[in-house]
N, C-alpha and C. Protein backbone atom coordinates (compact mmCIF):
# COMPACT_ATOMS: atom_id res chain seq x y z
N UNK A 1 251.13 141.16 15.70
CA UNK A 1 249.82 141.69 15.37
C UNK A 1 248.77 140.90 16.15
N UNK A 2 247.73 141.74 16.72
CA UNK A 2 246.56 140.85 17.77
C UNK A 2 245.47 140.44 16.69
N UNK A 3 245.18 139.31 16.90
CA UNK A 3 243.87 138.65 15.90
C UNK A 3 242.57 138.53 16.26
N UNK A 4 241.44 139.40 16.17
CA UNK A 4 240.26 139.20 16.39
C UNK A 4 239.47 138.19 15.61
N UNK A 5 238.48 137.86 15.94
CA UNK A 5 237.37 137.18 15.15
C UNK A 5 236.39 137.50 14.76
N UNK A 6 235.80 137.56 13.31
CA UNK A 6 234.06 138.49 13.08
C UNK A 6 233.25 137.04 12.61
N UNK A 7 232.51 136.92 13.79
CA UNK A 7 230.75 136.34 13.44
C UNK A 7 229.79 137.18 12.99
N UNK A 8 229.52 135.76 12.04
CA UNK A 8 227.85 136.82 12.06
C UNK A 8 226.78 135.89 11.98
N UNK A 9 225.87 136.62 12.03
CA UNK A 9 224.43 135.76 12.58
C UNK A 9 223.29 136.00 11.52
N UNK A 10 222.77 135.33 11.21
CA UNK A 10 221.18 135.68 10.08
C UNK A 10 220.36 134.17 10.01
N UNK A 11 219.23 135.11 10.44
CA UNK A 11 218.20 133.80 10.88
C UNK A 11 216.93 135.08 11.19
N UNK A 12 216.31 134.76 12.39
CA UNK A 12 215.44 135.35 12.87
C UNK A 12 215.72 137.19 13.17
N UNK A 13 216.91 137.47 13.13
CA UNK A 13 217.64 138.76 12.67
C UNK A 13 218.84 138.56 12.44
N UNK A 14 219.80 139.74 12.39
CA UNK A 14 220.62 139.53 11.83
C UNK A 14 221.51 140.33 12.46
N UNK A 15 222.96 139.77 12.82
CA UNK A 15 224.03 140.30 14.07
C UNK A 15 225.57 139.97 13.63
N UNK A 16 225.71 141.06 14.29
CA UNK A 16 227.52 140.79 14.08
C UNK A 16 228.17 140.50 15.54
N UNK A 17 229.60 140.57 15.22
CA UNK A 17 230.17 140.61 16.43
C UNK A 17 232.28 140.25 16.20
N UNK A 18 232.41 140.82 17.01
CA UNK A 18 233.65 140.52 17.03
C UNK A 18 234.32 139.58 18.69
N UNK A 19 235.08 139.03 18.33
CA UNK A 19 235.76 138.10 19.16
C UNK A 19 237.33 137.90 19.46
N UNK A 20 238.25 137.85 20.32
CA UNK A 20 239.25 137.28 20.96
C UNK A 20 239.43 136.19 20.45
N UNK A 21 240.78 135.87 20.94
CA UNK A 21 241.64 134.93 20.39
C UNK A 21 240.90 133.24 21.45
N UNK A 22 240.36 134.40 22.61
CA UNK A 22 240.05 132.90 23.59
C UNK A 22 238.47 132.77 23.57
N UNK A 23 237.90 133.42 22.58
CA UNK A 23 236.53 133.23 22.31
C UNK A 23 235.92 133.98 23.31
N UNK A 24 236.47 135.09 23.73
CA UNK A 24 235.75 136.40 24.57
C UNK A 24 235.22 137.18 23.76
N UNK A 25 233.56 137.59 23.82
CA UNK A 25 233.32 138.38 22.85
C UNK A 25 233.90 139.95 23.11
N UNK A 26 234.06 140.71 22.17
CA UNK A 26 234.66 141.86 22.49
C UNK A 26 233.51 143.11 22.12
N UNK A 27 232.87 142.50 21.22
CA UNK A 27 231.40 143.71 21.02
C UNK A 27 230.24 142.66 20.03
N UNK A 28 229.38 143.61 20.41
CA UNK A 28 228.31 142.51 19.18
C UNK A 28 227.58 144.08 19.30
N UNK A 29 226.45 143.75 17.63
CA UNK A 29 225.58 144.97 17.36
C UNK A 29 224.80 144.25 16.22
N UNK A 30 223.37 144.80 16.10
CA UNK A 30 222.50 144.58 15.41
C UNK A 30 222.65 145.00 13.94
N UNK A 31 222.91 144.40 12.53
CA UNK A 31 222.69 144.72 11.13
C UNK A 31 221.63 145.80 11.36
N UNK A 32 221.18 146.11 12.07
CA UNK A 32 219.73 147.46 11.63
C UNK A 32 220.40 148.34 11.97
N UNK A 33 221.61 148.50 12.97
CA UNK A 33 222.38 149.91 13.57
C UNK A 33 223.59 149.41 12.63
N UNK A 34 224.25 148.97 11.94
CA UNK A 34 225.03 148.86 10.87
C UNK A 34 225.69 147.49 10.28
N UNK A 35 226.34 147.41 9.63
CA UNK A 35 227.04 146.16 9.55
C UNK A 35 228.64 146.61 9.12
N UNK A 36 229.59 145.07 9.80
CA UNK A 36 231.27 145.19 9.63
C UNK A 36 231.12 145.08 7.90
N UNK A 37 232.21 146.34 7.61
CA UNK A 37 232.63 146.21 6.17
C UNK A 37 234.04 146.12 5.88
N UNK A 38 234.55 145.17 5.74
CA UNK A 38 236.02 144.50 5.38
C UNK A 38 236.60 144.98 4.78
N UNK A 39 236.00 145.97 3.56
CA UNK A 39 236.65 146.19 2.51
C UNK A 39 236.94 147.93 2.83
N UNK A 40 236.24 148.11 3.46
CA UNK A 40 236.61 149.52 4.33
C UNK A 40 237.14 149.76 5.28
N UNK A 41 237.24 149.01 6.18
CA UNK A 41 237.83 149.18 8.03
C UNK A 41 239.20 148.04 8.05
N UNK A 42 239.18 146.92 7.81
CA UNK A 42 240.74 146.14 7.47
C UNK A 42 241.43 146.73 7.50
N UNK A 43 241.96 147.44 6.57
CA UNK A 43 243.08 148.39 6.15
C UNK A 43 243.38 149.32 7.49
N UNK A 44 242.66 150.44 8.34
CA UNK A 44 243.20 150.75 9.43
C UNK A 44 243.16 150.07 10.64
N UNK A 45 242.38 148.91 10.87
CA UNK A 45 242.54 148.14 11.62
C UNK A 45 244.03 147.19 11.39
N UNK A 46 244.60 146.84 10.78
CA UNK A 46 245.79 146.44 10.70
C UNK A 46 246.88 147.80 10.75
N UNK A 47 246.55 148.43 10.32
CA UNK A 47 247.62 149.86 10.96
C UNK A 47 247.67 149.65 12.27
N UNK A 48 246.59 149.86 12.85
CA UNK A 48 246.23 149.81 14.44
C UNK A 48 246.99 148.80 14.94
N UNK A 49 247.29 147.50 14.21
CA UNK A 49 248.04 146.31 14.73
C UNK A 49 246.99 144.98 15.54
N UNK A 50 246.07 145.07 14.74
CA UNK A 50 244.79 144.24 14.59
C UNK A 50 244.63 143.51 13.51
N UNK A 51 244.29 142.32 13.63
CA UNK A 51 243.79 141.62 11.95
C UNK A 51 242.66 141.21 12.75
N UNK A 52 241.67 141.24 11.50
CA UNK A 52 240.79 140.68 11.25
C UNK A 52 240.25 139.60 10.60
N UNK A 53 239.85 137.96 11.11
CA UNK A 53 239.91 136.91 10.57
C UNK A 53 238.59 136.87 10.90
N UNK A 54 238.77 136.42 9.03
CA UNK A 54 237.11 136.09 8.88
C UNK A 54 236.65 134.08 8.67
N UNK A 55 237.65 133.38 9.45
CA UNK A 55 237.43 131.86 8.86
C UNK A 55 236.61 131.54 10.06
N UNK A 56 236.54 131.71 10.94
CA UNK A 56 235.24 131.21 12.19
C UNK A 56 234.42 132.12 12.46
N UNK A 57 233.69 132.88 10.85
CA UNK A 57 232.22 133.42 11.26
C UNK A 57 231.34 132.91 11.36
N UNK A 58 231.06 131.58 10.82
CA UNK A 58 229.85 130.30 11.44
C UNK A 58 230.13 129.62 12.49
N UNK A 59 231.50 129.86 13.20
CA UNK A 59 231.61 129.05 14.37
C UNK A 59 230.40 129.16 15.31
N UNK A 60 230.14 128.20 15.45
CA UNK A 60 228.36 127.62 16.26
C UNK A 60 228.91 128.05 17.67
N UNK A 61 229.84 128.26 18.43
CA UNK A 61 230.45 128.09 19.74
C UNK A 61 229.80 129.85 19.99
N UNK A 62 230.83 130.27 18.90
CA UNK A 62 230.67 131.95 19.09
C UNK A 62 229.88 132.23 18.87
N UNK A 63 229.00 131.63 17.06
CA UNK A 63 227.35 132.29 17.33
C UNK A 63 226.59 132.21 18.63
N UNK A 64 226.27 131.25 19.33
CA UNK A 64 225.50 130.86 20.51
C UNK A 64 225.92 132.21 21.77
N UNK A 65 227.27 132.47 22.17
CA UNK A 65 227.87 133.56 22.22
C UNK A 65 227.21 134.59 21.96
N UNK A 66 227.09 135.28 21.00
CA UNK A 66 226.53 136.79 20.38
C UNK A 66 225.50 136.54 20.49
N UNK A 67 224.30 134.94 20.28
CA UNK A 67 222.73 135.53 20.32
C UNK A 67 222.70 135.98 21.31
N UNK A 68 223.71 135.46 22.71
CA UNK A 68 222.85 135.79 24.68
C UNK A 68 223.01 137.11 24.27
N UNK A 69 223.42 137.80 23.71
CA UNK A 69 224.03 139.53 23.68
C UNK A 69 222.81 139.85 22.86
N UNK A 70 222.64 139.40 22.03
CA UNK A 70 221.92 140.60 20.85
C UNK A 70 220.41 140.13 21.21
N UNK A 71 220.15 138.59 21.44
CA UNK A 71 218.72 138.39 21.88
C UNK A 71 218.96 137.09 22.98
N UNK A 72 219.04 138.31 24.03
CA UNK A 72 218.98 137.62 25.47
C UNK A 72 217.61 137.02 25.61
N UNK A 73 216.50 136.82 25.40
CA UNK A 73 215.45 136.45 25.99
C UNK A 73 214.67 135.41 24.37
N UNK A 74 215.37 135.48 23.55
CA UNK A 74 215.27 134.29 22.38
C UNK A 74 214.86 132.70 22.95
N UNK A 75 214.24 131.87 22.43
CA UNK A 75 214.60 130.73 22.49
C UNK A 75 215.67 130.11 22.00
């Protein structure tokens, strides 16, 4: 089974994102166009032969990661 990673971000807005095993982001998107729901999408995402790990969503490495994406021009 392949293991992604979900960050998320909340501060000055608020962002998601998913991640690789080697800390490649694989998508990021703004909480105002939706947010990841675990308790809904898990279940066919592991059909698919995907897990979803949620223990490095504060990882500081990957947040820093998703802000250049969601707010490229941030301080």
């Amino acid at each position: 089974m392949k293991k992604i990673y979900y960050v998320s971000y909340c501060d000055k807005f608020e962002g998601e994102g998913m991640f690789d095993a080697k800390g490649n982001l694989l998508d990021a998107w703004s909480r105002n166009d939706g947010d990841w729901r675990g308790e809904y999408f898990d279940g066919f995402m592991k059909k698919l032969g995907i897990e979803v790990d949620y223990s490095r969503s504060d990882d500081q490495n990957l947040v820093k990661k998703l802000l250049k994406v969601l707010d490229p021009y941030g301080d």
